[in-house]
C-alpha atoms as a PDB file:
ATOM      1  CA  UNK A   1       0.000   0.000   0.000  1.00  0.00           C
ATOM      2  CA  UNK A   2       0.989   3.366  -0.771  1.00  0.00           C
ATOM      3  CA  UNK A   3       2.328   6.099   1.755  1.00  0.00           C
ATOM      4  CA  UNK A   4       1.850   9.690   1.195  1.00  0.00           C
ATOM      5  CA  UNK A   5       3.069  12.628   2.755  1.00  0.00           C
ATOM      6  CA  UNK A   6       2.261  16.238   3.119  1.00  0.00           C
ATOM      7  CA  UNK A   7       4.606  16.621   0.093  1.00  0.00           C
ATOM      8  CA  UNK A   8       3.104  14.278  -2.183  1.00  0.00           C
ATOM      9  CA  UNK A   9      -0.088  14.504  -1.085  1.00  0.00           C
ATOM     10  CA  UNK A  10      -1.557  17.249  -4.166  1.00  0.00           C
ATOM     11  CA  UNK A  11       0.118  14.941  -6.786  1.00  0.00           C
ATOM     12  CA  UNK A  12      -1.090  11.444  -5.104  1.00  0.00           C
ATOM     13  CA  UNK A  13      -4.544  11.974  -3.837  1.00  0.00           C
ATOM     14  CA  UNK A  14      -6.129  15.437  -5.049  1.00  0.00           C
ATOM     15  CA  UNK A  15      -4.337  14.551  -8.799  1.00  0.00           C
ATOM     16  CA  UNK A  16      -5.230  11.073  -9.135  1.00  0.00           C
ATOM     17  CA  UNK A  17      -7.219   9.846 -11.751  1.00  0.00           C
ATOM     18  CA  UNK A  18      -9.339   7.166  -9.566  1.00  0.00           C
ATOM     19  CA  UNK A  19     -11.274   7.870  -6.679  1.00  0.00           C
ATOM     20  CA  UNK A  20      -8.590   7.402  -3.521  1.00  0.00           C
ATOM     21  CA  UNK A  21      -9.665   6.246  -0.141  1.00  0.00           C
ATOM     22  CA  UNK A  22      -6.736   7.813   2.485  1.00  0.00           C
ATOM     23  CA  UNK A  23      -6.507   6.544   5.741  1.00  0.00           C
ATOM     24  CA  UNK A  24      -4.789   8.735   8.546  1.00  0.00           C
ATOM     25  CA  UNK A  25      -3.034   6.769  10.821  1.00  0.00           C
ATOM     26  CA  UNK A  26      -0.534   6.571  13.702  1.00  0.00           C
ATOM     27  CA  UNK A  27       1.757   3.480  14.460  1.00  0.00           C
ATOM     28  CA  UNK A  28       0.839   3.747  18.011  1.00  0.00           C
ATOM     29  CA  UNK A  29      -3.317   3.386  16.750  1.00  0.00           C
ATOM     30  CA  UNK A  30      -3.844  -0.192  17.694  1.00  0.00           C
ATOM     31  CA  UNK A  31      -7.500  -0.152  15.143  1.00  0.00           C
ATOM     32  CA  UNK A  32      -5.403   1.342  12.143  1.00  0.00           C
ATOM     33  CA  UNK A  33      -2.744  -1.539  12.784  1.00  0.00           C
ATOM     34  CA  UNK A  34      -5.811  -3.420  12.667  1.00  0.00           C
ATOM     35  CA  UNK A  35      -7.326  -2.272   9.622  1.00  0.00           C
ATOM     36  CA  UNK A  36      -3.734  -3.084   7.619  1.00  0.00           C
ATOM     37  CA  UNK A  37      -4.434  -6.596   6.036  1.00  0.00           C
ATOM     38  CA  UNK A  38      -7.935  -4.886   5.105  1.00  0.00           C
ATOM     39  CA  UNK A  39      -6.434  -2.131   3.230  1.00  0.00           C
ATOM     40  CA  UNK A  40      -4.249  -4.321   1.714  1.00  0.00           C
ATOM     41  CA  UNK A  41      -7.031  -6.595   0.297  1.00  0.00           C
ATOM     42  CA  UNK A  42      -8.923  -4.367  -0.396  1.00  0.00           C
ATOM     43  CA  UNK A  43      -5.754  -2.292  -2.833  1.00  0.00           C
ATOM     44  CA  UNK A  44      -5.365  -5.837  -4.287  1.00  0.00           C
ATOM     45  CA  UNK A  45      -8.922  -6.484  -5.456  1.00  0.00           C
ATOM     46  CA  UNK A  46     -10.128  -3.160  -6.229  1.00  0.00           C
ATOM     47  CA  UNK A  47      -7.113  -1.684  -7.800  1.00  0.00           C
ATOM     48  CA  UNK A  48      -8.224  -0.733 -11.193  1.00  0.00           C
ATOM     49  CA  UNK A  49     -11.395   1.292  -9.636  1.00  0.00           C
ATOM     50  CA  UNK A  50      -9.902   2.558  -6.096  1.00  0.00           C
ATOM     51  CA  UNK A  51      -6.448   3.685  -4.718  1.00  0.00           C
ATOM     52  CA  UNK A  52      -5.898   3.182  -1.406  1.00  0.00           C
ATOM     53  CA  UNK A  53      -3.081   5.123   0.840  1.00  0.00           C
ATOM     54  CA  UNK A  54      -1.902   5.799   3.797  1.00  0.00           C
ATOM     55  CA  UNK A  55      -0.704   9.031   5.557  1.00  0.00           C
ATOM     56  CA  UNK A  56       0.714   9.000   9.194  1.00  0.00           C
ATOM     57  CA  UNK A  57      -0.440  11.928  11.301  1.00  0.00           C
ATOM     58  CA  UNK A  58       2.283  12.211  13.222  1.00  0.00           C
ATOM     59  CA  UNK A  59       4.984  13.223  10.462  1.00  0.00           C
ATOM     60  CA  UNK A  60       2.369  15.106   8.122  1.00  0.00           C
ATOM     61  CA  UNK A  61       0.293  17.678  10.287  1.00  0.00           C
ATOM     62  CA  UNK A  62      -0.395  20.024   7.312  1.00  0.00           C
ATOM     63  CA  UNK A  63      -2.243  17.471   5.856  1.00  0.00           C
ATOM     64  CA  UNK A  64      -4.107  15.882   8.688  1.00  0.00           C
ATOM     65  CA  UNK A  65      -4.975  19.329  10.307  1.00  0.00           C
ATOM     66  CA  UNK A  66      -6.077  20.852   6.598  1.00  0.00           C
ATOM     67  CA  UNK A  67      -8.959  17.478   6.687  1.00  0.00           C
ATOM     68  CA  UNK A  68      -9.470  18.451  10.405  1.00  0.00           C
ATOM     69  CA  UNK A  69      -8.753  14.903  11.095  1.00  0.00           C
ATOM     70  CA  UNK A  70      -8.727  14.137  14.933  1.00  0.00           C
ATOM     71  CA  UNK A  71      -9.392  10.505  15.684  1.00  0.00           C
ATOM     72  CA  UNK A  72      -7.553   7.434  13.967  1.00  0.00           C
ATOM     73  CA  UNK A  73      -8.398   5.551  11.648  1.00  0.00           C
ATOM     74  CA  UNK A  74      -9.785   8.277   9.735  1.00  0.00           C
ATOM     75  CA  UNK A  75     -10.573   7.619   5.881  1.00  0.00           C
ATOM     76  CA  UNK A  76     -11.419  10.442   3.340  1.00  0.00           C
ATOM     77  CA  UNK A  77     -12.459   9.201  -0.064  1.00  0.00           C
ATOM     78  CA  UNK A  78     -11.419  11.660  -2.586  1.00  0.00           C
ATOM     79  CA  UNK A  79     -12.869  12.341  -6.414  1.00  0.00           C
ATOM     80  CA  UNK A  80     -11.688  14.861  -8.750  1.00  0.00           C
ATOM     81  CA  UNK A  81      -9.798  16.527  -6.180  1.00  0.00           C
ATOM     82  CA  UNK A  82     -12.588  16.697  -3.202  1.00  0.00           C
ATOM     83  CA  UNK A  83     -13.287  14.549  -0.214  1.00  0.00           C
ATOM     84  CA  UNK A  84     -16.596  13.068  -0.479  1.00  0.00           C
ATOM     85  CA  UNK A  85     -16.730  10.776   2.093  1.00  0.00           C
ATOM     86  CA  UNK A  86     -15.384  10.457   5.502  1.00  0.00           C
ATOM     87  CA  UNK A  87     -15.113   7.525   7.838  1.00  0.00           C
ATOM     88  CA  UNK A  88     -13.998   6.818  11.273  1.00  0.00           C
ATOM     89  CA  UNK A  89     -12.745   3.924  13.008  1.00  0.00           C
ATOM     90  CA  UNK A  90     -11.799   0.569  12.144  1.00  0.00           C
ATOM     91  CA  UNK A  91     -14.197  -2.097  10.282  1.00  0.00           C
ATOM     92  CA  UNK A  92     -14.712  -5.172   8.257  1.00  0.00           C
ATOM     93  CA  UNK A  93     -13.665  -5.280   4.842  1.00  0.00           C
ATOM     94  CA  UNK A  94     -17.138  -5.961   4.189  1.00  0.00           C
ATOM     95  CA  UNK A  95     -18.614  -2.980   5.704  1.00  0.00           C
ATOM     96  CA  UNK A  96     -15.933  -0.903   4.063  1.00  0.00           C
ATOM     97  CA  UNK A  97     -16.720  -2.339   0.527  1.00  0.00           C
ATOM     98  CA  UNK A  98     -20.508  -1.170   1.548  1.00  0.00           C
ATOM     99  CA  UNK A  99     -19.274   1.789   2.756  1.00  0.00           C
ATOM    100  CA  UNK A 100     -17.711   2.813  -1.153  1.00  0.00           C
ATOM    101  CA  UNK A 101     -20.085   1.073  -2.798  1.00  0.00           C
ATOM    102  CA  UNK A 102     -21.286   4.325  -3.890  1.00  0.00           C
ATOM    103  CA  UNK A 103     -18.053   5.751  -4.996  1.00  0.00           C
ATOM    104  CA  UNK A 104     -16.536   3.112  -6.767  1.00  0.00           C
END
C-alpha cells in the first residue's frame, strides 16, 4: 500500500485519476494496525477502480490538520480533487466495501 506525505499529497490523492480512499493513521493506533491486512485486500482487489493510501499523522500535520482529522483511523475518499466521504474507526472489509459502494 501506498504512503503519502504532506509533500506528495496534491500529486497522489487530489491529482489522481481514480477515486482514492486515504486513511490517517498513527503506528501507536492499535484499530489502524488493525485495519492493515484490510487495506491491503482491499488495494489488491479493487485496484483498477480505487487507490488506497496511507498518511501517518504524526509526520504530516499540514495534511491531517487541513482534513481536520482528529481521531484514527480516519478515511477520506477523494474524487476529482474533493473529499466526499469520511469515515472513522476501524471495520470489516465488508462494511468498508458497503461503505464505497457508492463511490466506486
Amino acid at each position: 500500500m501506498t504512503e503519502v506525505t504532506d509533500a506528495d499529497f496534491a500529486a497522489e490523492v487530489i491529482g489522481a485519476d481514480l477515486p482514492v480512499l486515504v486513511e490517517f493513521t498513527a503506528d501507536w493506533c492499535p484499530p489502524c494496525r488493525q485495519m492493515g491486512p484490510v487495506l491491503g485486500a482491499l488495494a489488491a482487489e479493487e485496484g483498477k477502480r480505487l487507490k488506497v493510501v496511507q498518511l501517518d499523522v504524526d509526520t504530516n500535520p499540514l495534511t491531517t490538520n487541513a482534513y481536520k482529522v482528529l481521531s484514527m483511523p480516519t478515511f477520506l475518499v477523494f474524487r476529482d480533487g474533493e473529499p466526499v466521504k469520511a469515515m472513522v474507526g476501524a471495520r470489516p472489509k465488508r462494511r468498508l466495501l458497503e461503505e464505497l459502494a457508492d463511490v466506486l
